[in-house]
Structure formats: C-alpha cells, structure tokens
ModelCIF file with pLDDT and N, C-alpha, C, O atoms, coordinates in Angstrom:
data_MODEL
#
_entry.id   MODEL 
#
_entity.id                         1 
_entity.type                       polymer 
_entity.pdbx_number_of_molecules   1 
#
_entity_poly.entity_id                      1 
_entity_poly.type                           'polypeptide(L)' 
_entity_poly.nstd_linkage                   no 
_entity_poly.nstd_monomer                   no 
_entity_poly.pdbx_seq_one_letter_code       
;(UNK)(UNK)(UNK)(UNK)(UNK)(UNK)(UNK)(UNK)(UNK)(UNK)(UNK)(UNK)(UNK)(UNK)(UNK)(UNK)
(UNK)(UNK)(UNK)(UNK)(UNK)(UNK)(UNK)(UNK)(UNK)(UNK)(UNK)(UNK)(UNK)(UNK)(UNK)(UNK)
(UNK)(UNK)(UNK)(UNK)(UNK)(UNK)(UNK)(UNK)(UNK)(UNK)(UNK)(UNK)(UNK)
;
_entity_poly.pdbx_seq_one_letter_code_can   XXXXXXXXXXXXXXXXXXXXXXXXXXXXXXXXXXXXXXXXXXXXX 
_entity_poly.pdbx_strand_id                 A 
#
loop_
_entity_poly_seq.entity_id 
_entity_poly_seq.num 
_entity_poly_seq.mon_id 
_entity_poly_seq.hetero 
1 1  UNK n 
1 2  UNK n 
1 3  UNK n 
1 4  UNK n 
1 5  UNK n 
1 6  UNK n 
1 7  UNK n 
1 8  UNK n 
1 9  UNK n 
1 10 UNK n 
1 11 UNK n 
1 12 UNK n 
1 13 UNK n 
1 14 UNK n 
1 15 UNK n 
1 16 UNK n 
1 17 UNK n 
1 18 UNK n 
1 19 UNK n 
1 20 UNK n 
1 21 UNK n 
1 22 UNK n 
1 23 UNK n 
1 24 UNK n 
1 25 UNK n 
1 26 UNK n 
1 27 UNK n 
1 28 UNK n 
1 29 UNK n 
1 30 UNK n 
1 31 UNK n 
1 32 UNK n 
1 33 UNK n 
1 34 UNK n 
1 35 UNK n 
1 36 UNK n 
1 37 UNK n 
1 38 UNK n 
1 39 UNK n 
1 40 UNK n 
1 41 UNK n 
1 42 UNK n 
1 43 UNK n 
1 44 UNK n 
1 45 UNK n 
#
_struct_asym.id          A 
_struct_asym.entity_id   1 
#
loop_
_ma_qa_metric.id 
_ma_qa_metric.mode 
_ma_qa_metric.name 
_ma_qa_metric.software_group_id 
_ma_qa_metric.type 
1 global pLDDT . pLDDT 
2 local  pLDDT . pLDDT 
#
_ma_qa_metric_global.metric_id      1 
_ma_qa_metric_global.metric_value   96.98 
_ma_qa_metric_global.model_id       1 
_ma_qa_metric_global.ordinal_id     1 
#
loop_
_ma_qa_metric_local.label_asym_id 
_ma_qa_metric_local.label_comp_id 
_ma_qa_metric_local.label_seq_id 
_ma_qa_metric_local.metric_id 
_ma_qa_metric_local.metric_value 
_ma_qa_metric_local.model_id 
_ma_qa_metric_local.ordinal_id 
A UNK 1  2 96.00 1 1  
A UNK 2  2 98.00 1 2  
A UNK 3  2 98.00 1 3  
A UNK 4  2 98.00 1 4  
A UNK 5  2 98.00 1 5  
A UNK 6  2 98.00 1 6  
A UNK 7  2 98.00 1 7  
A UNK 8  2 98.00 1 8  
A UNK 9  2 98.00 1 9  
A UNK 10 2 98.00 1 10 
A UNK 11 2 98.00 1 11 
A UNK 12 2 98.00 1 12 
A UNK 13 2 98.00 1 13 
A UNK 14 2 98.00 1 14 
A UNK 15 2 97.00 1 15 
A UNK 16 2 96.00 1 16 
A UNK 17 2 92.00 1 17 
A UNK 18 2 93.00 1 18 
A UNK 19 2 97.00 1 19 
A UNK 20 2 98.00 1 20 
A UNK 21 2 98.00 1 21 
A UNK 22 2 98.00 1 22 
A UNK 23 2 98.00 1 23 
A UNK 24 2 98.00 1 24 
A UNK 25 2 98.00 1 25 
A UNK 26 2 98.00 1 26 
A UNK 27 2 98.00 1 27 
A UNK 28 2 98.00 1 28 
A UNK 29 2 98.00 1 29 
A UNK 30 2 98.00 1 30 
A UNK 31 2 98.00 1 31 
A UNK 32 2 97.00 1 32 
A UNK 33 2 97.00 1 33 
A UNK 34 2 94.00 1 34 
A UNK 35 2 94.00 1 35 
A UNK 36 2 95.00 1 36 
A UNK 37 2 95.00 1 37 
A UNK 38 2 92.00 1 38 
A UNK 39 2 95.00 1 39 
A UNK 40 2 95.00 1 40 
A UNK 41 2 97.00 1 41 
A UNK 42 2 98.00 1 42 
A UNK 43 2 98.00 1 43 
A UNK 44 2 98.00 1 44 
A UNK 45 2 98.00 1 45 
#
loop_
_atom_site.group_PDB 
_atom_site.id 
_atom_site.type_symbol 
_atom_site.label_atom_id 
_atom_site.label_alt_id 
_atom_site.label_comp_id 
_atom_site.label_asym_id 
_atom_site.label_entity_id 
_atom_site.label_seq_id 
_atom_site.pdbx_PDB_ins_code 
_atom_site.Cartn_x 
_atom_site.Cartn_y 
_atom_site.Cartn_z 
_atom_site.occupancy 
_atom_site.B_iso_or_equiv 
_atom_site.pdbx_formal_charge 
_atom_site.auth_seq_id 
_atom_site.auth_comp_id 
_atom_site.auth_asym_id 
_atom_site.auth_atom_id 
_atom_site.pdbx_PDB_model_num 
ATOM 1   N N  . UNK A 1 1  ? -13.654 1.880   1.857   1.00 96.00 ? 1  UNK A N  1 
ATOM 2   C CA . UNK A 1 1  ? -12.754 3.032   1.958   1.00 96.00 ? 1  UNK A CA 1 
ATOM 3   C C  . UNK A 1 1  ? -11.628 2.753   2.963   1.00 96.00 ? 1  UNK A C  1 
ATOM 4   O O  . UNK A 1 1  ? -11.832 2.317   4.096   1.00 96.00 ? 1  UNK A O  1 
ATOM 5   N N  . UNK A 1 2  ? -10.444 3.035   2.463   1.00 98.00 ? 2  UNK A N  1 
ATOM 6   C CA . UNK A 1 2  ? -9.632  2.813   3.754   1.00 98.00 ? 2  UNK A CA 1 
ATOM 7   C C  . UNK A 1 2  ? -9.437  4.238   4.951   1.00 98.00 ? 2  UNK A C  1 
ATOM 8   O O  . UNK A 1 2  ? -9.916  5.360   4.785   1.00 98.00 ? 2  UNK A O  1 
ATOM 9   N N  . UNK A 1 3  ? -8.812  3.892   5.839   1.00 98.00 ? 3  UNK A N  1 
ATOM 10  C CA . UNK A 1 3  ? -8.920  4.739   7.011   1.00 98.00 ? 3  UNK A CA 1 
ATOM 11  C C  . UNK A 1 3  ? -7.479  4.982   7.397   1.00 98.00 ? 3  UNK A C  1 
ATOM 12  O O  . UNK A 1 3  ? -6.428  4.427   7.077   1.00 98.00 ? 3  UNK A O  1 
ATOM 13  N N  . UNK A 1 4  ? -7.759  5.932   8.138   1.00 98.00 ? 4  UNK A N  1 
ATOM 14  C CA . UNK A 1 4  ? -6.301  6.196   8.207   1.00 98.00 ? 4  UNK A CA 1 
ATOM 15  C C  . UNK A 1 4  ? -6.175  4.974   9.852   1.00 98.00 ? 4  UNK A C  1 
ATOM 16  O O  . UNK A 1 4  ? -7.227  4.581   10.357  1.00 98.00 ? 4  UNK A O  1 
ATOM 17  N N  . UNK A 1 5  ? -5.112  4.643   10.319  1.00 98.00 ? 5  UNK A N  1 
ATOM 18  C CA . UNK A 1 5  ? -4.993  3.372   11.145  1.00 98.00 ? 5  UNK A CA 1 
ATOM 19  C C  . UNK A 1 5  ? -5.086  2.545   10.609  1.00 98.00 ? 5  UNK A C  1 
ATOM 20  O O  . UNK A 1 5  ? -4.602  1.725   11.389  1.00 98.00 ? 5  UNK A O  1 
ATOM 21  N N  . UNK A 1 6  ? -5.420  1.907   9.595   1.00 98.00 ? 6  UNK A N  1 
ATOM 22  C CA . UNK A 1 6  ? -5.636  0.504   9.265   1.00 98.00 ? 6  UNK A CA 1 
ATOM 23  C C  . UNK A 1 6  ? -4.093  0.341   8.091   1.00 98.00 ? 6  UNK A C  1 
ATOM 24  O O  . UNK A 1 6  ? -3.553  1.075   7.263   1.00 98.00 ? 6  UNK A O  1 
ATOM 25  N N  . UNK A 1 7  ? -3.795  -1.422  8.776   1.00 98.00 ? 7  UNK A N  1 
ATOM 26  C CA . UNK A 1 7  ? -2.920  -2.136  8.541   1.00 98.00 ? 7  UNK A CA 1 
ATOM 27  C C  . UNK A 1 7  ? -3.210  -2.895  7.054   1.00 98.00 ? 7  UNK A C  1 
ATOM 28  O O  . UNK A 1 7  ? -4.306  -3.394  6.800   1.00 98.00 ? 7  UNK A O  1 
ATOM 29  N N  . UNK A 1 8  ? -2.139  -2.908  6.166   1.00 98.00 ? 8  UNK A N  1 
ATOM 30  C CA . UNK A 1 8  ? -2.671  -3.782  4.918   1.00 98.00 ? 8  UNK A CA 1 
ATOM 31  C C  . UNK A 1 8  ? -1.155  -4.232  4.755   1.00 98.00 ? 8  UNK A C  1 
ATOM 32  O O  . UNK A 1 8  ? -0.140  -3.900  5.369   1.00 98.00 ? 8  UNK A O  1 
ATOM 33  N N  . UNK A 1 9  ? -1.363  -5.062  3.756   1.00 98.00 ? 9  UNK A N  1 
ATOM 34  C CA . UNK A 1 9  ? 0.339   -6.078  3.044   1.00 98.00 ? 9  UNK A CA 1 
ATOM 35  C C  . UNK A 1 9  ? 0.399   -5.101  1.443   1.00 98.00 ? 9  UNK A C  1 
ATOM 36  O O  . UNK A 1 9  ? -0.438  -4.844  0.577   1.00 98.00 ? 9  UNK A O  1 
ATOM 37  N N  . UNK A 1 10 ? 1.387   -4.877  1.580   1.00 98.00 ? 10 UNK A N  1 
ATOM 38  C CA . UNK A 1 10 ? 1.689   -4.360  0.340   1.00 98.00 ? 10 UNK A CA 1 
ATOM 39  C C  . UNK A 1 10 ? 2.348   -5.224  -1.018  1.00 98.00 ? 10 UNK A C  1 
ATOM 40  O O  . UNK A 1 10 ? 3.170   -4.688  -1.762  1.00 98.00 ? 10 UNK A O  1 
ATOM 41  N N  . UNK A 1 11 ? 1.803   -6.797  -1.241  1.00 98.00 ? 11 UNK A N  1 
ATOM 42  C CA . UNK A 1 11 ? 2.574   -7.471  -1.905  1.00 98.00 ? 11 UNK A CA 1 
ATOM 43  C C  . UNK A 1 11 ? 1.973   -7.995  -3.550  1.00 98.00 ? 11 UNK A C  1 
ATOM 44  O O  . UNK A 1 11 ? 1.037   -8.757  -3.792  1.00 98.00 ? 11 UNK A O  1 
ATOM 45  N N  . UNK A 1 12 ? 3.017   -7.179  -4.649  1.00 98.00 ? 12 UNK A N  1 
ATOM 46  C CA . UNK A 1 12 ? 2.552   -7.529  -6.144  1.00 98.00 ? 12 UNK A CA 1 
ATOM 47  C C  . UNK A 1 12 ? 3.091   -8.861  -5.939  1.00 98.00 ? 12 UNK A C  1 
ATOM 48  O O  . UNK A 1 12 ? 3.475   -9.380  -4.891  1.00 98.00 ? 12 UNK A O  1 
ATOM 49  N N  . UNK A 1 13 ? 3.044   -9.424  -7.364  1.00 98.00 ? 13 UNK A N  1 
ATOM 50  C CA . UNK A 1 13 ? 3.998   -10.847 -7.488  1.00 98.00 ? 13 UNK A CA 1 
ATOM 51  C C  . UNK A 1 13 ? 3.795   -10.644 -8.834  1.00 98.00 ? 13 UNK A C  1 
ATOM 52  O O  . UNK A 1 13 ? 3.211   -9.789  -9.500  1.00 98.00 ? 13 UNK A O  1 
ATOM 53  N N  . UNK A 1 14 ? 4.693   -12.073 -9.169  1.00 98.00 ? 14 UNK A N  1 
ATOM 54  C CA . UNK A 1 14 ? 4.636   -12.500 -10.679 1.00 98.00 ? 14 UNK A CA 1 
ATOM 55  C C  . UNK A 1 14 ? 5.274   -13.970 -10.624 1.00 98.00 ? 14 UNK A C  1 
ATOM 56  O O  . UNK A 1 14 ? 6.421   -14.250 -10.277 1.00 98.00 ? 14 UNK A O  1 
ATOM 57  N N  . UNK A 1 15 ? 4.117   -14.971 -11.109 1.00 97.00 ? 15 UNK A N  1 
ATOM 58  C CA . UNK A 1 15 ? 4.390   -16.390 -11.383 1.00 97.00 ? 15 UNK A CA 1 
ATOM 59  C C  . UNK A 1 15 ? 4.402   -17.004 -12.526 1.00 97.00 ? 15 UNK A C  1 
ATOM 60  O O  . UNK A 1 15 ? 3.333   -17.126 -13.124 1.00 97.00 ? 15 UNK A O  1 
ATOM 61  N N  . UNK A 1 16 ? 5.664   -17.552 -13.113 1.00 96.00 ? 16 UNK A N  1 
ATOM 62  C CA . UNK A 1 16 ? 5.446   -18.385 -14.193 1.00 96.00 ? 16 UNK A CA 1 
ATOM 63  C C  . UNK A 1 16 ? 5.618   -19.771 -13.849 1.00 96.00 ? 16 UNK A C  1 
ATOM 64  O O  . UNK A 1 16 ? 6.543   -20.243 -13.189 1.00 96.00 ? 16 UNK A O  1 
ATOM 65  N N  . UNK A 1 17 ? 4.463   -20.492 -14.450 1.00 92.00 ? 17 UNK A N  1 
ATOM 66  C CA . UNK A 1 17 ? 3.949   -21.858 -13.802 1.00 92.00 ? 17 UNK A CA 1 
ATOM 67  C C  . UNK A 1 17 ? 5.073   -23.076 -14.457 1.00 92.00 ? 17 UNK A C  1 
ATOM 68  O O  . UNK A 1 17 ? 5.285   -23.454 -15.609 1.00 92.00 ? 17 UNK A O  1 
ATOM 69  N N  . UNK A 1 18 ? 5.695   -23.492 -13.030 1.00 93.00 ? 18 UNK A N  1 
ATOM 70  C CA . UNK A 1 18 ? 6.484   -24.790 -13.588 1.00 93.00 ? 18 UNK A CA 1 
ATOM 71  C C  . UNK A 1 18 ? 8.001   -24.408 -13.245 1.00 93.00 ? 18 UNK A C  1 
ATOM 72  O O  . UNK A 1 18 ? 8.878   -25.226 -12.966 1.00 93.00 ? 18 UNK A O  1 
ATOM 73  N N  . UNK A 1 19 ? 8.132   -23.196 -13.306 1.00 97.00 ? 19 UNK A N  1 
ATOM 74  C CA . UNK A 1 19 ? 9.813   -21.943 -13.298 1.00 97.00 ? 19 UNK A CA 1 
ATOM 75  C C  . UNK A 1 19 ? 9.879   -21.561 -12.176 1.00 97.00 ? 19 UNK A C  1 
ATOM 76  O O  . UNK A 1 19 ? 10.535  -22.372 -11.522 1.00 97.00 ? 19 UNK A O  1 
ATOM 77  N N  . UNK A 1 20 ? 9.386   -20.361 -11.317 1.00 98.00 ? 20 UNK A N  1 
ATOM 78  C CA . UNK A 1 20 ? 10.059  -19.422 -10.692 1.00 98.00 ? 20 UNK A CA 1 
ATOM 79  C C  . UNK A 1 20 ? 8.618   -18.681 -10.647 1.00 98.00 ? 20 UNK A C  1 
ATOM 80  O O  . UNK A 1 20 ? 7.838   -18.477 -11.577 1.00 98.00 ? 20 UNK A O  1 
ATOM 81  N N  . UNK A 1 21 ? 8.486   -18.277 -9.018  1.00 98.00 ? 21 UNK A N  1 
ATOM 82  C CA . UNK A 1 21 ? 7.924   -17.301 -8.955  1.00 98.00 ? 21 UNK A CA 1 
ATOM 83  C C  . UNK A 1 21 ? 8.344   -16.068 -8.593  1.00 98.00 ? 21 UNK A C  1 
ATOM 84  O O  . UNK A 1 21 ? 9.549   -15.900 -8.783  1.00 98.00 ? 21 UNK A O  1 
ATOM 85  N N  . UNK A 1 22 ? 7.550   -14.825 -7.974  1.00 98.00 ? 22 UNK A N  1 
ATOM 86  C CA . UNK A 1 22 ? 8.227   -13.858 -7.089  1.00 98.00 ? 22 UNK A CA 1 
ATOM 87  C C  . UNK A 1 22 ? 7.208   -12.774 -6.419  1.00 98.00 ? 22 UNK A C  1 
ATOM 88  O O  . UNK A 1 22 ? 6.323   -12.187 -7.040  1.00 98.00 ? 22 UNK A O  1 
ATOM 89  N N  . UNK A 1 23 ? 7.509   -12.618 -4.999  1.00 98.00 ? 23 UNK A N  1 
ATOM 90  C CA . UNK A 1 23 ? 6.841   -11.912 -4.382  1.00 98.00 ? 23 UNK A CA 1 
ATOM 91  C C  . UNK A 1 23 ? 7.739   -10.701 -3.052  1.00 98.00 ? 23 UNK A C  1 
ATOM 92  O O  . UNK A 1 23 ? 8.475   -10.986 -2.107  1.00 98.00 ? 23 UNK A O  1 
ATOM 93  N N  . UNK A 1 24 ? 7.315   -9.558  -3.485  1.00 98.00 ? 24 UNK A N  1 
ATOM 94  C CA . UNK A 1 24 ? 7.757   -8.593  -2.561  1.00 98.00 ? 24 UNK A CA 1 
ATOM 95  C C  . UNK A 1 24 ? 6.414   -8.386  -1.899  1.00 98.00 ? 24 UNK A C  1 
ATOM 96  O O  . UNK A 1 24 ? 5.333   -8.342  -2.486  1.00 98.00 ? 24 UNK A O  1 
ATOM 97  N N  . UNK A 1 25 ? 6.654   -8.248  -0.403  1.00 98.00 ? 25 UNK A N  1 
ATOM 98  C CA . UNK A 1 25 ? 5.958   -7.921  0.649   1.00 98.00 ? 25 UNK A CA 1 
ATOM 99  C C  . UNK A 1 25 ? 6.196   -7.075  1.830   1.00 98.00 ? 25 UNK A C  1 
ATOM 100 O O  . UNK A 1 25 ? 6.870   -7.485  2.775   1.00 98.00 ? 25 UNK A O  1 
ATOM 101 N N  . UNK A 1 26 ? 5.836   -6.287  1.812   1.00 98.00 ? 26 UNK A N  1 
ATOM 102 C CA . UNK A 1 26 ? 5.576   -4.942  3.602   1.00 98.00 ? 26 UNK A CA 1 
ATOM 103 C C  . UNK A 1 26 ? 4.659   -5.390  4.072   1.00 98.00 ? 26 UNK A C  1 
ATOM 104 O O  . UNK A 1 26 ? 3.997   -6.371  3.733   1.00 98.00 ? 26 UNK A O  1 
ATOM 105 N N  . UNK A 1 27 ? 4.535   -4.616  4.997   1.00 98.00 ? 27 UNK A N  1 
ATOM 106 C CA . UNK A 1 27 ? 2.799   -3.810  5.515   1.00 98.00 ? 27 UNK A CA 1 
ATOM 107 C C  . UNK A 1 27 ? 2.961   -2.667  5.745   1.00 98.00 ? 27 UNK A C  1 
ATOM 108 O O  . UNK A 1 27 ? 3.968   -2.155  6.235   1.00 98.00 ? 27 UNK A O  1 
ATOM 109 N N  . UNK A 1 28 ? 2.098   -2.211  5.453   1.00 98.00 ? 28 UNK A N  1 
ATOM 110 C CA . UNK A 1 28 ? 1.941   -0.546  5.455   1.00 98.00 ? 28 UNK A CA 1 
ATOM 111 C C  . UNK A 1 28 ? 1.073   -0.129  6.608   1.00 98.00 ? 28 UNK A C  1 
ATOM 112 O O  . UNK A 1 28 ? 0.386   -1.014  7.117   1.00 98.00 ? 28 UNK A O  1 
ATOM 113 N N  . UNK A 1 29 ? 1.000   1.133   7.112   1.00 98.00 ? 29 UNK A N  1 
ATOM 114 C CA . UNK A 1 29 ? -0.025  1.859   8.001   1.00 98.00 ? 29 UNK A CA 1 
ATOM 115 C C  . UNK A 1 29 ? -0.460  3.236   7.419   1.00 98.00 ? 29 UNK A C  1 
ATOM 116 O O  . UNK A 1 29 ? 0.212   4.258   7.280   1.00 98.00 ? 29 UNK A O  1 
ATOM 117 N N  . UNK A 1 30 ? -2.078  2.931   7.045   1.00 98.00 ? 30 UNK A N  1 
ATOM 118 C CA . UNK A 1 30 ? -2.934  3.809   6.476   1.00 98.00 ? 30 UNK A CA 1 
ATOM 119 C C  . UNK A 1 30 ? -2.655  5.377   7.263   1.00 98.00 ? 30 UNK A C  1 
ATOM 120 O O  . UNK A 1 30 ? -3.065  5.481   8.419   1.00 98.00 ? 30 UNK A O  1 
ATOM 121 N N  . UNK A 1 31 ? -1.973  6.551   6.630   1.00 98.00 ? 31 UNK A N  1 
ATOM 122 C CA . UNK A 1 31 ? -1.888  7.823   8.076   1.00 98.00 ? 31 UNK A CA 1 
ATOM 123 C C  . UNK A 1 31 ? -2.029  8.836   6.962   1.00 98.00 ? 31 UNK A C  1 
ATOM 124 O O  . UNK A 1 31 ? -1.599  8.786   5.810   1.00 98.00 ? 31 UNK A O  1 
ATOM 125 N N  . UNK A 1 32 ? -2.817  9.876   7.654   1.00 97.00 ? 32 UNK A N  1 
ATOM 126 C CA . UNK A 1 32 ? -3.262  11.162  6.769   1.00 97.00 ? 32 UNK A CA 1 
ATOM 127 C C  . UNK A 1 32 ? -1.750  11.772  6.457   1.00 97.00 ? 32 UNK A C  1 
ATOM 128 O O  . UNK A 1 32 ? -0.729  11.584  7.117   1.00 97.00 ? 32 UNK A O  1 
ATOM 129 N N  . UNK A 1 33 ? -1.884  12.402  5.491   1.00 97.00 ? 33 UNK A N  1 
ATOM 130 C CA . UNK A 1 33 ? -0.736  13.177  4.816   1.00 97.00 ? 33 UNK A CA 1 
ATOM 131 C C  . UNK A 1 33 ? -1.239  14.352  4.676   1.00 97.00 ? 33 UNK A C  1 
ATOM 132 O O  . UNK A 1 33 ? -2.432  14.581  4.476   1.00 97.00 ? 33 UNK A O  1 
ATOM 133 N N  . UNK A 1 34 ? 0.057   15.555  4.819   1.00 94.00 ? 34 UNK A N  1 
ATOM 134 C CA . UNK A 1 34 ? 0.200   16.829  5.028   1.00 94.00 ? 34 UNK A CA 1 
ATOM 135 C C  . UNK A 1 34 ? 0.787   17.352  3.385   1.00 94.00 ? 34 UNK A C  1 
ATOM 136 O O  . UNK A 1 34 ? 1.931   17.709  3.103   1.00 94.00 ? 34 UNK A O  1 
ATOM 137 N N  . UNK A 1 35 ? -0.322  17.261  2.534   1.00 94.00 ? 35 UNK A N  1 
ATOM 138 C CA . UNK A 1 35 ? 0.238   18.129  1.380   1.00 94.00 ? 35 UNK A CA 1 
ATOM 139 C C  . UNK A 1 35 ? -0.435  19.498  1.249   1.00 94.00 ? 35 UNK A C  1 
ATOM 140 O O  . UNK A 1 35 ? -1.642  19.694  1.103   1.00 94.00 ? 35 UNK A O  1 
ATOM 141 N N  . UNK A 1 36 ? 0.625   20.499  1.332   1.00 95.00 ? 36 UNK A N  1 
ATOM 142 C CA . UNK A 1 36 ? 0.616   21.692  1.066   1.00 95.00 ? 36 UNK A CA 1 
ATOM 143 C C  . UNK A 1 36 ? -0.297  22.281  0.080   1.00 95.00 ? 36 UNK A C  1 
ATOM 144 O O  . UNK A 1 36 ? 0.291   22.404  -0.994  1.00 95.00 ? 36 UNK A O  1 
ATOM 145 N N  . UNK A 1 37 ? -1.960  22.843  0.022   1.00 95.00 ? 37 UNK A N  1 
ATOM 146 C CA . UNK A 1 37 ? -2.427  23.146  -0.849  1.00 95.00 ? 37 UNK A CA 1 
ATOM 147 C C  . UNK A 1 37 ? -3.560  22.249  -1.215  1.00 95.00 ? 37 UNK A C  1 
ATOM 148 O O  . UNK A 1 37 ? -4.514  22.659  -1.876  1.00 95.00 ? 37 UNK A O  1 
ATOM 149 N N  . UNK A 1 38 ? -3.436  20.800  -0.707  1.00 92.00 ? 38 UNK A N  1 
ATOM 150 C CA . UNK A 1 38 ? -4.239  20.208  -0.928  1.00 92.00 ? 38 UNK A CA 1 
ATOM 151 C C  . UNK A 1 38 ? -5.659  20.483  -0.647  1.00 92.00 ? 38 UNK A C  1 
ATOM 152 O O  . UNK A 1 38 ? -6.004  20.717  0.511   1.00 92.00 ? 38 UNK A O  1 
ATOM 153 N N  . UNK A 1 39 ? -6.584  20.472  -1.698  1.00 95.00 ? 39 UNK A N  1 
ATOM 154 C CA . UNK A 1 39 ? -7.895  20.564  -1.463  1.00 95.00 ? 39 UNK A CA 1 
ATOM 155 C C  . UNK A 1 39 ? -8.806  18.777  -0.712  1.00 95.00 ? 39 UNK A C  1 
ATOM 156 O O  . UNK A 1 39 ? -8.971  17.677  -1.239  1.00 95.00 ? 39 UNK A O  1 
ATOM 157 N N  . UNK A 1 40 ? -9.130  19.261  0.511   1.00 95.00 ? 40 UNK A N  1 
ATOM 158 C CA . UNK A 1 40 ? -9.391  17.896  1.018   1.00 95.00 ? 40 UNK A CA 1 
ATOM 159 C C  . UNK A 1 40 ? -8.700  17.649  1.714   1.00 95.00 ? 40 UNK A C  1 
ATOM 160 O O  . UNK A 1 40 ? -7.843  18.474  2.032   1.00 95.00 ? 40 UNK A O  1 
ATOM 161 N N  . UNK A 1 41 ? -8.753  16.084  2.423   1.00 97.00 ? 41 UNK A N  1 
ATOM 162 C CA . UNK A 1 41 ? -7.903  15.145  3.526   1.00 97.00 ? 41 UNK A CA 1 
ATOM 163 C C  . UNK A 1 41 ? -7.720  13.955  2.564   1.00 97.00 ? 41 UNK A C  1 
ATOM 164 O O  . UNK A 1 41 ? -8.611  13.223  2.131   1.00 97.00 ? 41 UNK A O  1 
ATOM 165 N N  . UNK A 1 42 ? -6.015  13.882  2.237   1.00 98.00 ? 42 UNK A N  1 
ATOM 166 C CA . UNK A 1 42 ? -5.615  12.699  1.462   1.00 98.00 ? 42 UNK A CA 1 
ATOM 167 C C  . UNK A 1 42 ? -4.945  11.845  3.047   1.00 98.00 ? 42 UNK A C  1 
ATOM 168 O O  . UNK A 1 42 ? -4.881  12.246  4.210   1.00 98.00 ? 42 UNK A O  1 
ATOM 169 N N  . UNK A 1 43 ? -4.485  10.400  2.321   1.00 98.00 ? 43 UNK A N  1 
ATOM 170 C CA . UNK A 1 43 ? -3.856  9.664   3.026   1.00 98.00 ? 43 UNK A CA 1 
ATOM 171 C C  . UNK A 1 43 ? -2.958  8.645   1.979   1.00 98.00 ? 43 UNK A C  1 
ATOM 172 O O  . UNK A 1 43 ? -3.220  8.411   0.799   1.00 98.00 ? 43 UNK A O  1 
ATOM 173 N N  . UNK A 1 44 ? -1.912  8.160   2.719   1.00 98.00 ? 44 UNK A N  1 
ATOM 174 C CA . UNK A 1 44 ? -1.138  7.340   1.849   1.00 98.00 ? 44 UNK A CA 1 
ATOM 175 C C  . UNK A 1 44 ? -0.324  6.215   3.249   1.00 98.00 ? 44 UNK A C  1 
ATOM 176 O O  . UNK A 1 44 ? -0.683  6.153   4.425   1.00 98.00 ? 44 UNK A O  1 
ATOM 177 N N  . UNK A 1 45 ? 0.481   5.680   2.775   1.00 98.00 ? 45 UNK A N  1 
ATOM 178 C CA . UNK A 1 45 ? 1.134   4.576   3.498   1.00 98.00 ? 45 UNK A CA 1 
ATOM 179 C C  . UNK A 1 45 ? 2.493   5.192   4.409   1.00 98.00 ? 45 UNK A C  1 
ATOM 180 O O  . UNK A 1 45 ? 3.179   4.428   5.088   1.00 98.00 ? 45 UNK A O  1 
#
C-alpha cells in the first residue's frame, strides 16, 4: 500500500529495439488529498 510521505519515480517508456527509445521521468510525493465529499482518505501525487 502506498503511504502518504513516500517518494516514487513516475517513469512510462517505450522502446523499439535497434531505433530509438523514450523515457519521461519525475518523482512524485505520496500526500493525502482534500476531495470534497469524499467517502474515505484518498491520496495522489
């Protein structure tokens, strides 16, 4: 489960072998979010 505080890389990619690859990368920080109505404790980045 993640937590709220915890650090992760946020990176998809896509490689075609022999050509070109590609990678986007962050890091994110796990922090509770304030949605209006929400049933529960969500979190997002």
């Amino acid at each position: 489960p993640l937590r709220a505080g915890m650090i992760l890389s946020n990176e998809p990619g896509y490689y075609k072998g022999g050509d070109y690859g590609i990678r986007i990368e962050n890091l994110v920080l796990t922090v509770a979010q304030d949605i209006p109505g929400a049933e529960g404790d969500y979190l997002g980045f």
